[in-house]
PDB file of N, CA and C in Angstrom:
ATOM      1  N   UNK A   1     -19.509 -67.535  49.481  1.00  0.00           N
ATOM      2  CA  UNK A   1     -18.449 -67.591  48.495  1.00  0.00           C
ATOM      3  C   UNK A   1     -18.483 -66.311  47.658  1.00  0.00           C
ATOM      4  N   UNK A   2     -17.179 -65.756  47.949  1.00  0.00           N
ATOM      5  CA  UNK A   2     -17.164 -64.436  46.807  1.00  0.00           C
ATOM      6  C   UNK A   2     -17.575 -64.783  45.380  1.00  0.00           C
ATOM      7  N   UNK A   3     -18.394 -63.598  44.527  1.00  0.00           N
ATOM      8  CA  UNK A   3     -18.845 -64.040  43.150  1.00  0.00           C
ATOM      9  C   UNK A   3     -17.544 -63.082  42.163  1.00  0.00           C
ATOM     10  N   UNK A   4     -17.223 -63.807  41.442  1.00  0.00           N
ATOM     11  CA  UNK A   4     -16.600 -63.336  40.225  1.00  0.00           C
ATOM     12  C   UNK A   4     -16.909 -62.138  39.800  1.00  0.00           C
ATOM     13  N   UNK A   5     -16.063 -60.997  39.453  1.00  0.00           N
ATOM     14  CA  UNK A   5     -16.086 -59.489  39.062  1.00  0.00           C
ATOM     15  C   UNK A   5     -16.714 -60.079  37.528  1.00  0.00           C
ATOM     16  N   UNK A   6     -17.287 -58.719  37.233  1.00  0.00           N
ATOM     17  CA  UNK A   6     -18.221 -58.851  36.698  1.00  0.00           C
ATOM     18  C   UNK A   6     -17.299 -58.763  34.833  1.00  0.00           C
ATOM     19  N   UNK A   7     -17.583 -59.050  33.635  1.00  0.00           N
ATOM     20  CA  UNK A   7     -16.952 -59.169  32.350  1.00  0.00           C
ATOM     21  C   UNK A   7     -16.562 -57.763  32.188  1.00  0.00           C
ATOM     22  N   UNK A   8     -15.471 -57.722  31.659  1.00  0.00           N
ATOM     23  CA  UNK A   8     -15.172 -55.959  31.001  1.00  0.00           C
ATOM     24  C   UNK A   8     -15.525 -56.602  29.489  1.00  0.00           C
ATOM     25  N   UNK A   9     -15.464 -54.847  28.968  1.00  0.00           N
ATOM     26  CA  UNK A   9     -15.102 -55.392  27.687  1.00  0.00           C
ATOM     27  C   UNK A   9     -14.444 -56.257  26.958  1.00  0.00           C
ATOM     28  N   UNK A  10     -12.967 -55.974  27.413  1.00  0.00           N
ATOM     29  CA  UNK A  10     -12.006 -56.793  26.882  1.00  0.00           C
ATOM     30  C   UNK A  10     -12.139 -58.269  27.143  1.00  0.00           C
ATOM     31  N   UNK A  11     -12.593 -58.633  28.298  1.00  0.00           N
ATOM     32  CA  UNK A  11     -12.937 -59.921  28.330  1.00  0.00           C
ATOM     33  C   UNK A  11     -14.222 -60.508  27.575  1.00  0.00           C
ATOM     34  N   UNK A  12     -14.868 -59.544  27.145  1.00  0.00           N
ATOM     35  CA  UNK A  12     -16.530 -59.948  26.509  1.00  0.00           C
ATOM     36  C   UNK A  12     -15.434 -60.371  25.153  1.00  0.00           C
ATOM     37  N   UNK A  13     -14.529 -59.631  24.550  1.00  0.00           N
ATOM     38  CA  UNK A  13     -14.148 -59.583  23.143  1.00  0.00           C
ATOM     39  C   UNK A  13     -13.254 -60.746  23.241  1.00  0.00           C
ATOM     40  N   UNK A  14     -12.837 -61.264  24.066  1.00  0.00           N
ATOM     41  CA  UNK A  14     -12.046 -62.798  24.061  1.00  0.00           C
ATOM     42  C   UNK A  14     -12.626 -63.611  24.264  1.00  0.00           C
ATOM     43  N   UNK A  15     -14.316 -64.037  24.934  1.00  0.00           N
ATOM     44  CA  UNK A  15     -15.396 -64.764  24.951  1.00  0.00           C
ATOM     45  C   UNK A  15     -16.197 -64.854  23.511  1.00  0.00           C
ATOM     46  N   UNK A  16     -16.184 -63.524  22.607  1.00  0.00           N
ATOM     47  CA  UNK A  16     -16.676 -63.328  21.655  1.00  0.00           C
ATOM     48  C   UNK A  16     -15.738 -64.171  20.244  1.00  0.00           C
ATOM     49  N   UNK A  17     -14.627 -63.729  20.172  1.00  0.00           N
ATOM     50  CA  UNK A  17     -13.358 -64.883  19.818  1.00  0.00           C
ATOM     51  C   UNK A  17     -13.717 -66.135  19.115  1.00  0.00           C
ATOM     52  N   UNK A  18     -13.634 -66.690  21.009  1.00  0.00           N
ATOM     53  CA  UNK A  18     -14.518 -68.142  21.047  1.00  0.00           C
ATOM     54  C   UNK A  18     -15.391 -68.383  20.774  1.00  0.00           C
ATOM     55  N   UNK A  19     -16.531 -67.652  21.043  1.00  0.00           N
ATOM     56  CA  UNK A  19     -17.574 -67.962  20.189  1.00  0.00           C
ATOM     57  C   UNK A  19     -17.864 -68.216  18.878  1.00  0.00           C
ATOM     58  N   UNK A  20     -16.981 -67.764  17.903  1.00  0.00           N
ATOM     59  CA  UNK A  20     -16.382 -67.898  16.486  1.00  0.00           C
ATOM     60  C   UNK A  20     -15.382 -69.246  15.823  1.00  0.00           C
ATOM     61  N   UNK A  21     -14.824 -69.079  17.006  1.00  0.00           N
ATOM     62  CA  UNK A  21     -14.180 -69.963  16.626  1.00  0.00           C
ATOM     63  C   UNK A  21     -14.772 -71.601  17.181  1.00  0.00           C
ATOM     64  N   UNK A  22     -15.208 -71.631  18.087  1.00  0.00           N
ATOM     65  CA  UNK A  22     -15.951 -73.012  18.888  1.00  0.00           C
ATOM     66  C   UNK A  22     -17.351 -72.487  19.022  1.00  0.00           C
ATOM     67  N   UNK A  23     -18.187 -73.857  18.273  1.00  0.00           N
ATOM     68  CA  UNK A  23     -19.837 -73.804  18.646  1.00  0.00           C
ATOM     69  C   UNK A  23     -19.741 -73.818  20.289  1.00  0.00           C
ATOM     70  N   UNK A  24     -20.184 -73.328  21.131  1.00  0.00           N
ATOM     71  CA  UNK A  24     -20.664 -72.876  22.496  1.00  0.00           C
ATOM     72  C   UNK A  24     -21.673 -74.569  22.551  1.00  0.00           C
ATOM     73  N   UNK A  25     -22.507 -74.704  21.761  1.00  0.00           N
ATOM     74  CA  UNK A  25     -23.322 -75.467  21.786  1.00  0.00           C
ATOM     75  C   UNK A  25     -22.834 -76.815  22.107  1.00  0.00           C
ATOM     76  N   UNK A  26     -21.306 -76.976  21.553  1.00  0.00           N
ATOM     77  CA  UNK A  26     -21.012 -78.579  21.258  1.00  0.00           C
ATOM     78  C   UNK A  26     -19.389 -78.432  22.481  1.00  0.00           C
ATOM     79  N   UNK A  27     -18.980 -77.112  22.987  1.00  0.00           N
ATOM     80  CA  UNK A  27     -18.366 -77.123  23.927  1.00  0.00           C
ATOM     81  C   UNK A  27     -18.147 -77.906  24.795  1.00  0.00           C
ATOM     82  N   UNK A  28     -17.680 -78.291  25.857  1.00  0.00           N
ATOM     83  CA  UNK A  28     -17.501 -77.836  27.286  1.00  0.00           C
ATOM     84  C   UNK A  28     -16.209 -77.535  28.042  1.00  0.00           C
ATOM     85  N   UNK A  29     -16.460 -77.385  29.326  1.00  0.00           N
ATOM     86  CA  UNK A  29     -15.246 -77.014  29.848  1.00  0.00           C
ATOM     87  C   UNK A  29     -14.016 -77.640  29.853  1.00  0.00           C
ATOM     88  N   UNK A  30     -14.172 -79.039  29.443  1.00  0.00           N
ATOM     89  CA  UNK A  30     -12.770 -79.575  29.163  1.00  0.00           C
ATOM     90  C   UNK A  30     -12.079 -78.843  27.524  1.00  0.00           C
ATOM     91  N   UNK A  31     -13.017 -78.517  27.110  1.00  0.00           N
ATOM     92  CA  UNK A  31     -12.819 -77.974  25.253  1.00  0.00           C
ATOM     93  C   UNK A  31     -10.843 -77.165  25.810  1.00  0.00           C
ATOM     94  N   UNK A  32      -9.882 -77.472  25.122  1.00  0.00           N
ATOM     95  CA  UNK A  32      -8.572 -77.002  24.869  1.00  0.00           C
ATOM     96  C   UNK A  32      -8.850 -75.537  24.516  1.00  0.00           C
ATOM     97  N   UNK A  33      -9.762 -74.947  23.652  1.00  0.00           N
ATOM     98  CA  UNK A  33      -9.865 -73.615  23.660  1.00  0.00           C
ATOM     99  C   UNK A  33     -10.513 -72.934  25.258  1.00  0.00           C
ATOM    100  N   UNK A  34     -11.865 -73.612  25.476  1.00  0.00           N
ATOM    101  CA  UNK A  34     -12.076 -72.879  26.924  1.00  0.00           C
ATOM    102  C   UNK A  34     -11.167 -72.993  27.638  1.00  0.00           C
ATOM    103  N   UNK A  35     -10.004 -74.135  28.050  1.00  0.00           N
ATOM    104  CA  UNK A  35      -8.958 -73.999  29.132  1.00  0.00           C
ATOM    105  C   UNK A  35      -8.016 -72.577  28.832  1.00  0.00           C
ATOM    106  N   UNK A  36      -8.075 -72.716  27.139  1.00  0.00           N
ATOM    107  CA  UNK A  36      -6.905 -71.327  26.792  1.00  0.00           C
ATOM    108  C   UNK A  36      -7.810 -70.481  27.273  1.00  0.00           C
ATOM    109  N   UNK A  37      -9.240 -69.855  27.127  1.00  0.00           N
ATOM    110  CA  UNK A  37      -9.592 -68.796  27.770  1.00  0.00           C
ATOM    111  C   UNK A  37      -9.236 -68.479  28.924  1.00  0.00           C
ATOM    112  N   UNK A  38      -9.759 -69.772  29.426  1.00  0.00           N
ATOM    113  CA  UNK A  38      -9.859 -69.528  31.165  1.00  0.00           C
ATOM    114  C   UNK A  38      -8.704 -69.145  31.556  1.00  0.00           C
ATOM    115  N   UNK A  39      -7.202 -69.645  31.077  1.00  0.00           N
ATOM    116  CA  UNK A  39      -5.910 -69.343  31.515  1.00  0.00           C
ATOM    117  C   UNK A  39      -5.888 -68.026  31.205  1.00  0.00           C
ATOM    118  N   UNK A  40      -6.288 -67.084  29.814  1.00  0.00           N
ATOM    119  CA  UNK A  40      -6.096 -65.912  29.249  1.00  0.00           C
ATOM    120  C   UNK A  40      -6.709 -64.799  30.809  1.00  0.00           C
ATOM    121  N   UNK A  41      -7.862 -65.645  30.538  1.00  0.00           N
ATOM    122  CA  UNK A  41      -8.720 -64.187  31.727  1.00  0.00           C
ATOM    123  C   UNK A  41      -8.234 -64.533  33.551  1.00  0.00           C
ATOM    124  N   UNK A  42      -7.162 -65.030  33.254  1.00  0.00           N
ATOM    125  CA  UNK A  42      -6.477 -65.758  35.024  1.00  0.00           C
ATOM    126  C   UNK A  42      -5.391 -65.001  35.324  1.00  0.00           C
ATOM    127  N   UNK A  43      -4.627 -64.231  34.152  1.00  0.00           N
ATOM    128  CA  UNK A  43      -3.506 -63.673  33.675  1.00  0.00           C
ATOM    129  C   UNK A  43      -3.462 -62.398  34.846  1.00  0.00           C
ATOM    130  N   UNK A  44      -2.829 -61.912  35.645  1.00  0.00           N
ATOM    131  CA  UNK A  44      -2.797 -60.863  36.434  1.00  0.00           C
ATOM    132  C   UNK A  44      -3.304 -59.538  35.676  1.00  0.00           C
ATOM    133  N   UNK A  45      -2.693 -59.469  34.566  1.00  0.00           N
ATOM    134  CA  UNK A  45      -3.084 -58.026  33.981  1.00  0.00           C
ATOM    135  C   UNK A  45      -4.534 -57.897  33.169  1.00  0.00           C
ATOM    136  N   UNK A  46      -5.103 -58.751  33.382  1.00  0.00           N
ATOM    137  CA  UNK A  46      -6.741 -59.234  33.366  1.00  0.00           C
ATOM    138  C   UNK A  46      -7.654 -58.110  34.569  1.00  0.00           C
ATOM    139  N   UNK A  47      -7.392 -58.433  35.371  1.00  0.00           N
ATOM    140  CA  UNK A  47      -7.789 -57.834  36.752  1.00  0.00           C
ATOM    141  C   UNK A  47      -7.793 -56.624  36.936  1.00  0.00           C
ATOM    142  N   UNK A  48      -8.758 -55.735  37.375  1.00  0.00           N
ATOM    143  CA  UNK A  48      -8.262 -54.783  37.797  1.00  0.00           C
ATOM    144  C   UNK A  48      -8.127 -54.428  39.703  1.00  0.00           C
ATOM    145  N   UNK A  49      -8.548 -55.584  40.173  1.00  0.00           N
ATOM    146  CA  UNK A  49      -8.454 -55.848  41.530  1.00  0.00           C
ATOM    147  C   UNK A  49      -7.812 -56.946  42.250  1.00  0.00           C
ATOM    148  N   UNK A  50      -6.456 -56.728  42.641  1.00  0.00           N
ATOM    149  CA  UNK A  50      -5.743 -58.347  43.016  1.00  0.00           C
ATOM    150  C   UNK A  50      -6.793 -59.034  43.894  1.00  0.00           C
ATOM    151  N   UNK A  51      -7.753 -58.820  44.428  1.00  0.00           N
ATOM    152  CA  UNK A  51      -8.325 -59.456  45.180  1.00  0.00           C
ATOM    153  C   UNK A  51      -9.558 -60.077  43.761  1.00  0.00           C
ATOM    154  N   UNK A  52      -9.550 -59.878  43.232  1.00  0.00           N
ATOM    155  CA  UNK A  52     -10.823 -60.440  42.127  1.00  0.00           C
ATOM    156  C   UNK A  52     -10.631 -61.750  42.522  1.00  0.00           C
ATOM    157  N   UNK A  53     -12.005 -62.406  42.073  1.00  0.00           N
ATOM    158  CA  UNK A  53     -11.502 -64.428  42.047  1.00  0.00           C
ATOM    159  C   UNK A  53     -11.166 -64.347  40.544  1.00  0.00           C
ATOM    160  N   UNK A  54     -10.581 -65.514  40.154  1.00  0.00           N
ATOM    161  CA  UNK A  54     -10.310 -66.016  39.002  1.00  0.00           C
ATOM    162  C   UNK A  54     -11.696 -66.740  38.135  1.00  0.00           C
ATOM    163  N   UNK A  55     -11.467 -66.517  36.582  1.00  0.00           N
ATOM    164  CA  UNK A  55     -12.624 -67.488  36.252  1.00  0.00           C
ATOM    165  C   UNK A  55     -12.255 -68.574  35.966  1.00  0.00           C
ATOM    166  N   UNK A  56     -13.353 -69.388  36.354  1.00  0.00           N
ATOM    167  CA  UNK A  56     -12.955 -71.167  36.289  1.00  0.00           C
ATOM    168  C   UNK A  56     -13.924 -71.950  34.741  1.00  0.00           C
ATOM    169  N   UNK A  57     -13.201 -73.334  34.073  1.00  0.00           N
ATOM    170  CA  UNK A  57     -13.732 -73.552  33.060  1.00  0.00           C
ATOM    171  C   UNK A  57     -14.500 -73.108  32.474  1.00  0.00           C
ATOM    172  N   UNK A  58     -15.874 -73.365  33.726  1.00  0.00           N
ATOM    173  CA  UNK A  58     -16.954 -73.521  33.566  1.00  0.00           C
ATOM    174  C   UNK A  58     -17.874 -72.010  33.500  1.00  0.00           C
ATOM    175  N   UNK A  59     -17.507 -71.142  34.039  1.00  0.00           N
ATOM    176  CA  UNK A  59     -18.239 -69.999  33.724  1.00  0.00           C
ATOM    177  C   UNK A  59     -17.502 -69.467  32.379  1.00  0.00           C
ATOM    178  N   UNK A  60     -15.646 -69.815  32.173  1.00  0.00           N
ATOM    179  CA  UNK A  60     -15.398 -69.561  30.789  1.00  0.00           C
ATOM    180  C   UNK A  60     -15.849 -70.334  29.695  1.00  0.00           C
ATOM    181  N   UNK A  61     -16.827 -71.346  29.471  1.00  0.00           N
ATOM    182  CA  UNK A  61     -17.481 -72.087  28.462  1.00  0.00           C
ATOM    183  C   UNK A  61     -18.862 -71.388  28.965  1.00  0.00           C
ATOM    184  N   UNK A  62     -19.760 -70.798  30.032  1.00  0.00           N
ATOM    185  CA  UNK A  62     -20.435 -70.583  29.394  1.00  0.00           C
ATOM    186  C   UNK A  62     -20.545 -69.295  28.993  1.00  0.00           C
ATOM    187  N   UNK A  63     -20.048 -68.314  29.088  1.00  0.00           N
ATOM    188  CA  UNK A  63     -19.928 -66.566  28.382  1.00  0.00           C
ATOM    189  C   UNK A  63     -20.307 -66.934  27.034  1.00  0.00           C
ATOM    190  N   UNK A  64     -19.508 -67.251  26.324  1.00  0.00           N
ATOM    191  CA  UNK A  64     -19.675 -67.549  24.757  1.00  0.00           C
ATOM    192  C   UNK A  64     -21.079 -67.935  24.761  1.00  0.00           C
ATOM    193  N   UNK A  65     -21.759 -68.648  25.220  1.00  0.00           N
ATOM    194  CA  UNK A  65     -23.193 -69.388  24.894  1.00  0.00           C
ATOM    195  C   UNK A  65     -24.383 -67.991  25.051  1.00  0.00           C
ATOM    196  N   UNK A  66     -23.985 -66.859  26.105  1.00  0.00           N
ATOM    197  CA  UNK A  66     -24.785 -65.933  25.953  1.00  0.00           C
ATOM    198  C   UNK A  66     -24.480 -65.333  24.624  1.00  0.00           C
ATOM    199  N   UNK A  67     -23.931 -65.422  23.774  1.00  0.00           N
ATOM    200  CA  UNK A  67     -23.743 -64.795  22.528  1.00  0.00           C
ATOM    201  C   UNK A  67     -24.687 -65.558  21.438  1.00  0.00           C
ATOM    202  N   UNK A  68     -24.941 -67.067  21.748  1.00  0.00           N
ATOM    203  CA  UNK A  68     -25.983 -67.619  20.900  1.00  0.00           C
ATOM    204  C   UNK A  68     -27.315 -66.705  20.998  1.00  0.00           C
ATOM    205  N   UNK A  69     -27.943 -66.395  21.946  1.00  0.00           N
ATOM    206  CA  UNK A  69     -29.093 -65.156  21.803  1.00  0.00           C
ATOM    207  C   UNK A  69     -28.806 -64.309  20.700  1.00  0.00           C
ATOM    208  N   UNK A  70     -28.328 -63.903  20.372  1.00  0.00           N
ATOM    209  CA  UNK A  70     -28.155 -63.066  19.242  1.00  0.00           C
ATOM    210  C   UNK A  70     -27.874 -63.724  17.990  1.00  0.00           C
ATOM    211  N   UNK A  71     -27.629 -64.788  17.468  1.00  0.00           N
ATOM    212  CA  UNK A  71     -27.752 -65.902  16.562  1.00  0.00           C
ATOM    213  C   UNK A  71     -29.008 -66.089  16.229  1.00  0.00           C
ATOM    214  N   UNK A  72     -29.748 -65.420  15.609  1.00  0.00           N
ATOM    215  CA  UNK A  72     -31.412 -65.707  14.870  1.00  0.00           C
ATOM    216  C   UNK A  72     -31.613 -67.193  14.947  1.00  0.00           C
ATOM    217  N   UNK A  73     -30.839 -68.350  14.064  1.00  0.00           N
ATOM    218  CA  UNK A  73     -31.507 -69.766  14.374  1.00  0.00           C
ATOM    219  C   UNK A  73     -31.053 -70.258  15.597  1.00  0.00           C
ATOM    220  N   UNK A  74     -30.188 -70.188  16.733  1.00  0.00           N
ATOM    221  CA  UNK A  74     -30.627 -70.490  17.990  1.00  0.00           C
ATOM    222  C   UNK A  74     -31.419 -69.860  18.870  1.00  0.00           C
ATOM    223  N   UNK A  75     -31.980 -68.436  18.583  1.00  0.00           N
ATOM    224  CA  UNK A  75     -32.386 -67.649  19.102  1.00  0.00           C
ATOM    225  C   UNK A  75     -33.190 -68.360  20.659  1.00  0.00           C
ATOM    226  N   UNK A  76     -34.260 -69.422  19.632  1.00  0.00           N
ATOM    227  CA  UNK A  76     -34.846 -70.093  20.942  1.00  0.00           C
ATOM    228  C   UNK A  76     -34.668 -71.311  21.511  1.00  0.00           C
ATOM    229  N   UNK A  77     -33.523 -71.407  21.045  1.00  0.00           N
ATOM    230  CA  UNK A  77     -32.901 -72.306  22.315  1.00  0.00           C
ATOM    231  C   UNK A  77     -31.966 -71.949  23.336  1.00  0.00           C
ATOM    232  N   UNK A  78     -32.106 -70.506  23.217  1.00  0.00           N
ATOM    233  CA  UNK A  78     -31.399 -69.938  24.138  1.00  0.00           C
ATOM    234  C   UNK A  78     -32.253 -68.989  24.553  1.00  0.00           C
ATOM    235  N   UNK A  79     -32.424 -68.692  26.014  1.00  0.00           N
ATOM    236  CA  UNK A  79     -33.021 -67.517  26.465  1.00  0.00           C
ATOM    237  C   UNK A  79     -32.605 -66.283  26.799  1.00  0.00           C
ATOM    238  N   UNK A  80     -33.234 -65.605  27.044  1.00  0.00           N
ATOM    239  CA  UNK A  80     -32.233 -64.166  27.747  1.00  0.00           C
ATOM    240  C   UNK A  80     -31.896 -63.025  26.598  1.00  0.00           C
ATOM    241  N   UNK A  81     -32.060 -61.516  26.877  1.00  0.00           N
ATOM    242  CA  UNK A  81     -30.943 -61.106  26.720  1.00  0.00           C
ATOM    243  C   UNK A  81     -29.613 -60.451  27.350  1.00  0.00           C
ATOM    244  N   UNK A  82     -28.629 -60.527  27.305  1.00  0.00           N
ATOM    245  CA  UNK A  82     -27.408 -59.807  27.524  1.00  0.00           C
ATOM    246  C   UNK A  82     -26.871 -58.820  26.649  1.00  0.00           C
ATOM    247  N   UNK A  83     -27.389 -57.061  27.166  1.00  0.00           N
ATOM    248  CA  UNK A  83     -26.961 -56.371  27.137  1.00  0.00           C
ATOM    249  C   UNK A  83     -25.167 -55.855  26.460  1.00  0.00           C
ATOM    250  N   UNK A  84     -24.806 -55.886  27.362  1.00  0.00           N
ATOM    251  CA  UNK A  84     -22.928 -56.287  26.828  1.00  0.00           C
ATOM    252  C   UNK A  84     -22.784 -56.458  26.153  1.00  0.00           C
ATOM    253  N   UNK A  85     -23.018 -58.160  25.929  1.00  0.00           N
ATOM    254  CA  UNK A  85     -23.122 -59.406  25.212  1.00  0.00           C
ATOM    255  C   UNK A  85     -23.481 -58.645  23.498  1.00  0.00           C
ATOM    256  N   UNK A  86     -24.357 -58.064  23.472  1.00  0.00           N
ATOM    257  CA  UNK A  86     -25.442 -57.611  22.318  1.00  0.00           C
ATOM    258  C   UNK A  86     -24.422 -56.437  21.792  1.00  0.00           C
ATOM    259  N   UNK A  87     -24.050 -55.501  22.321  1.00  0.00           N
ATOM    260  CA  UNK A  87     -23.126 -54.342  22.336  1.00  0.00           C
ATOM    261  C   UNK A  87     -21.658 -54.533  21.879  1.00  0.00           C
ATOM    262  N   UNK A  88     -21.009 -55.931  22.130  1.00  0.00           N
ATOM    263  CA  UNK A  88     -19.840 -56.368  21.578  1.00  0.00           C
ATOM    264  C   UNK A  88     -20.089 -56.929  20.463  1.00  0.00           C
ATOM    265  N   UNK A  89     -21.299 -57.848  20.599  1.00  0.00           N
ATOM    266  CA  UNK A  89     -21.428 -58.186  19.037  1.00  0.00           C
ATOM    267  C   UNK A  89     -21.809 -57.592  17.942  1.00  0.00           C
ATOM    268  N   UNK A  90     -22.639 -56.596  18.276  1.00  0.00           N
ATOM    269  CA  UNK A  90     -22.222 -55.288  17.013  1.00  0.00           C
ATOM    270  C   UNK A  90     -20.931 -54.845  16.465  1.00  0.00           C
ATOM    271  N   UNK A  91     -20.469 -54.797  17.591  1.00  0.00           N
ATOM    272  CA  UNK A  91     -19.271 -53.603  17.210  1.00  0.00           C
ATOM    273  C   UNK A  91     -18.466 -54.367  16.409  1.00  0.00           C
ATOM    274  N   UNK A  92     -18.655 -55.898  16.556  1.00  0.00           N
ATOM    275  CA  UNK A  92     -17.945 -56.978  15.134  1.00  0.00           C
ATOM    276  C   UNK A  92     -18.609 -57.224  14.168  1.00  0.00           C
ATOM    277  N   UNK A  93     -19.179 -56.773  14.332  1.00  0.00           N
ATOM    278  CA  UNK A  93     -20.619 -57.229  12.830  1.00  0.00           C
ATOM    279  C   UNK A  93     -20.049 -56.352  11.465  1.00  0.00           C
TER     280      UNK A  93
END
């Protein structure tokens, strides 16, 4: 199964959004905001390859949750870091 092109910026900064606006934590993919993501980043002019796959709910509910790493009191309930992830959330800070 082909894997999903990988986040641009612009898509990190509409995951980042959500993350603001919806706890990641208390989410899921049925959440009315993740469906609006998922439709946002499905949008043709999203893509820069017509052949890309589309993202589905579920990888659009969890993007936002890599942004809890950088949240000091979830810090450890979340593992990892993400690079990107860390780099967009500066640039809003």
């Amino acid at each position: 199964m082909p894997r999903n092109p990988k986040w641009t910026h612009d898509k990190l900064i509409l995951a980042l959004d959500l993350y603001f606006k919806v706890n990641p934590l208390h989410a899921s993919e049925n959440h009315p905001d993740i469906s609006s993501l998922c439709n946002s980043l499905n949008t043709p002019h999203m893509h820069a390859n017509a052949e890309d796959n589309i993202r589905n709910p579920n990888g659009s509910n969890m993007k936002p949750c890599h942004f809890l790493d950088l949240n000091p009191p979830v810090t450890e309930q979340f593992f990892g870091r993400f690079k990107l992830e860390k780099d967009i959330s500066q640039e809003f800070q």
